[in-house]
N, C-alpha and C. Protein backbone atom coordinates (compact mmCIF):
# COMPACT_ATOMS: atom_id res chain seq x y z
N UNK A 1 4.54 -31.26 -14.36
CA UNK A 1 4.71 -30.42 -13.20
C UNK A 1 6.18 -30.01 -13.11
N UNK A 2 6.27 -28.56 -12.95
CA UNK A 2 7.83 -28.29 -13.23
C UNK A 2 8.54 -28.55 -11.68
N UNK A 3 9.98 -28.95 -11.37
CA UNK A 3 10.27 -28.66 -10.50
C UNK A 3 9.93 -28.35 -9.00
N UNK A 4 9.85 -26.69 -9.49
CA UNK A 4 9.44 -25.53 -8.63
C UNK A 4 8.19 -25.63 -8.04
N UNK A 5 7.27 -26.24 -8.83
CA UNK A 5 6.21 -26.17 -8.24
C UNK A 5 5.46 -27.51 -7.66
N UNK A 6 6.30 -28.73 -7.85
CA UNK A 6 6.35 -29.53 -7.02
C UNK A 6 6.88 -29.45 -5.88
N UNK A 7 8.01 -28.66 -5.63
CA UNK A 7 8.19 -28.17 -4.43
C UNK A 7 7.28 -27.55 -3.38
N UNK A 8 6.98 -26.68 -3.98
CA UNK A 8 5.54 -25.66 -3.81
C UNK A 8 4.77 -26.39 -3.45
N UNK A 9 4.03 -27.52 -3.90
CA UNK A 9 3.15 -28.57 -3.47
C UNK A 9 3.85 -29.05 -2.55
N UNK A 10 4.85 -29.67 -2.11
CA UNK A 10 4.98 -30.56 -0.96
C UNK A 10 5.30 -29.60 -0.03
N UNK A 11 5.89 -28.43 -0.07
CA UNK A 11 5.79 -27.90 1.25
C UNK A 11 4.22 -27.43 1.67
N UNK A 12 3.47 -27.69 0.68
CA UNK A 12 2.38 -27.37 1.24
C UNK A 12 1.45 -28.52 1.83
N UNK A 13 1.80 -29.59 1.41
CA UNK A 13 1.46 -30.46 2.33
C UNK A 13 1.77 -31.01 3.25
N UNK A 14 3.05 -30.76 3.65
CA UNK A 14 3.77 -30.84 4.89
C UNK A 14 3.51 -29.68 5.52
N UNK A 15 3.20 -28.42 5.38
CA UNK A 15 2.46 -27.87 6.12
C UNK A 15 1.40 -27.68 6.82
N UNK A 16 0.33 -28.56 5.86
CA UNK A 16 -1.41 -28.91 6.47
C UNK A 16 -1.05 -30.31 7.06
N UNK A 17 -0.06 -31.12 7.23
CA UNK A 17 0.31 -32.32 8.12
C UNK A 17 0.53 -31.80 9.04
N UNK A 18 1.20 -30.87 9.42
CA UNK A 18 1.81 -30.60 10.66
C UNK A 18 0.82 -29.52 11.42
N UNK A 19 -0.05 -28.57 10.65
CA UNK A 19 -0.97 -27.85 11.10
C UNK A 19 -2.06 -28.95 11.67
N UNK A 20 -2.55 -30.29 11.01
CA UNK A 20 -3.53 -31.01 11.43
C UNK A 20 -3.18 -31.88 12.45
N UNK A 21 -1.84 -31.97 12.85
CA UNK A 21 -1.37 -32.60 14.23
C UNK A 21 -0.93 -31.83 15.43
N UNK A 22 -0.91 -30.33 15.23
CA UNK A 22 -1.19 -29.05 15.78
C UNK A 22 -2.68 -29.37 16.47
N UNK A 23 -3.48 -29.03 15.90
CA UNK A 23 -4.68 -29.00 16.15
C UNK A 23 -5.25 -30.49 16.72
N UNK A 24 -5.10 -31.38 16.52
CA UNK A 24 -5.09 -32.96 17.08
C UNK A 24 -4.78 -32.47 18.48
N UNK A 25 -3.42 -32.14 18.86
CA UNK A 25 -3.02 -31.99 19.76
C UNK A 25 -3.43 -30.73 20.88
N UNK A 26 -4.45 -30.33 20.56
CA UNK A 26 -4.98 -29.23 21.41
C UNK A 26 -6.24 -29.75 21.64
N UNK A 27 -6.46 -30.88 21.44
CA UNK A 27 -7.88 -31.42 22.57
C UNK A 27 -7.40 -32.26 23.46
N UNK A 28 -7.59 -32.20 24.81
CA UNK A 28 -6.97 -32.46 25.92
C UNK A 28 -7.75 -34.24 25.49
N UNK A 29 -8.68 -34.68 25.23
CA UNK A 29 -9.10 -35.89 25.58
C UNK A 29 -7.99 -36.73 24.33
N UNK A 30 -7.79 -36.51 23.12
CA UNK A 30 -6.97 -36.95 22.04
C UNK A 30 -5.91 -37.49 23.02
N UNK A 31 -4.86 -36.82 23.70
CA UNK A 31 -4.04 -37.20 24.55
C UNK A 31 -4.66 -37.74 25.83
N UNK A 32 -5.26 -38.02 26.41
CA UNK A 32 -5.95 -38.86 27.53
C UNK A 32 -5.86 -40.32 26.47
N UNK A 33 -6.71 -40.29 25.74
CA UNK A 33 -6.71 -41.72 24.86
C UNK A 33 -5.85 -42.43 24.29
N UNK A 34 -4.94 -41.19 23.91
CA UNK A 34 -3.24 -42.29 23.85
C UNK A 34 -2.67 -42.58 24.57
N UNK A 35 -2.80 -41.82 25.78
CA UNK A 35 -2.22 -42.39 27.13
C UNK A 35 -3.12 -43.32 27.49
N UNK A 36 -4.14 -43.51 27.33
CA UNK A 36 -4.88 -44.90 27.52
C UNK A 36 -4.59 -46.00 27.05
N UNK A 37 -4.35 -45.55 25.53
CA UNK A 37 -3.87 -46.91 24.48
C UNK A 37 -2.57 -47.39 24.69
N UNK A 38 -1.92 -46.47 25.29
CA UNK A 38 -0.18 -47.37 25.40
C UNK A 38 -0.22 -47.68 26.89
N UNK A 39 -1.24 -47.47 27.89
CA UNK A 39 -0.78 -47.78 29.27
C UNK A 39 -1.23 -48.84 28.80
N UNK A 40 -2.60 -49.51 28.55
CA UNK A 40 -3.32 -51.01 27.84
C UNK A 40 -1.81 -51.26 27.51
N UNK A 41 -1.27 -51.72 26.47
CA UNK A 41 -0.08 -52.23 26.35
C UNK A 41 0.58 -52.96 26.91
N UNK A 42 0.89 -52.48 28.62
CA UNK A 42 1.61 -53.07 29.62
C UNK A 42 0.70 -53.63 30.66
C-alpha cells in the first residue's frame, strides 16, 4: 500500500467514525440513556 493511499484510507475512516457518531447523536433517546448511565454512577 503506497503512502498516498493509506492516507486516503484513513481519512476515510475517520470520516465514517465521525459520520456514525453524527448520526448516533441525532436520536434523542441515545442521549436520554447516557444521561441515564452516568446519573446511575452517582
Amino acid at each position: 500500500m503506497t503512502p498516498r493511499l493509506r492516507r486516503a484510507a484513513g481519512w476515510a475512516v475517520a470520516a465514517a467514525v465521525l459520520a456514525a457518531v453524527f448520526m448516533a447523536y441525532l436520536q434523542p433517546t441515545l442521549m436520554r440513556d447516557l444521561a441515564d448511565q452516568l446519573w446511575s454512577c452517582f
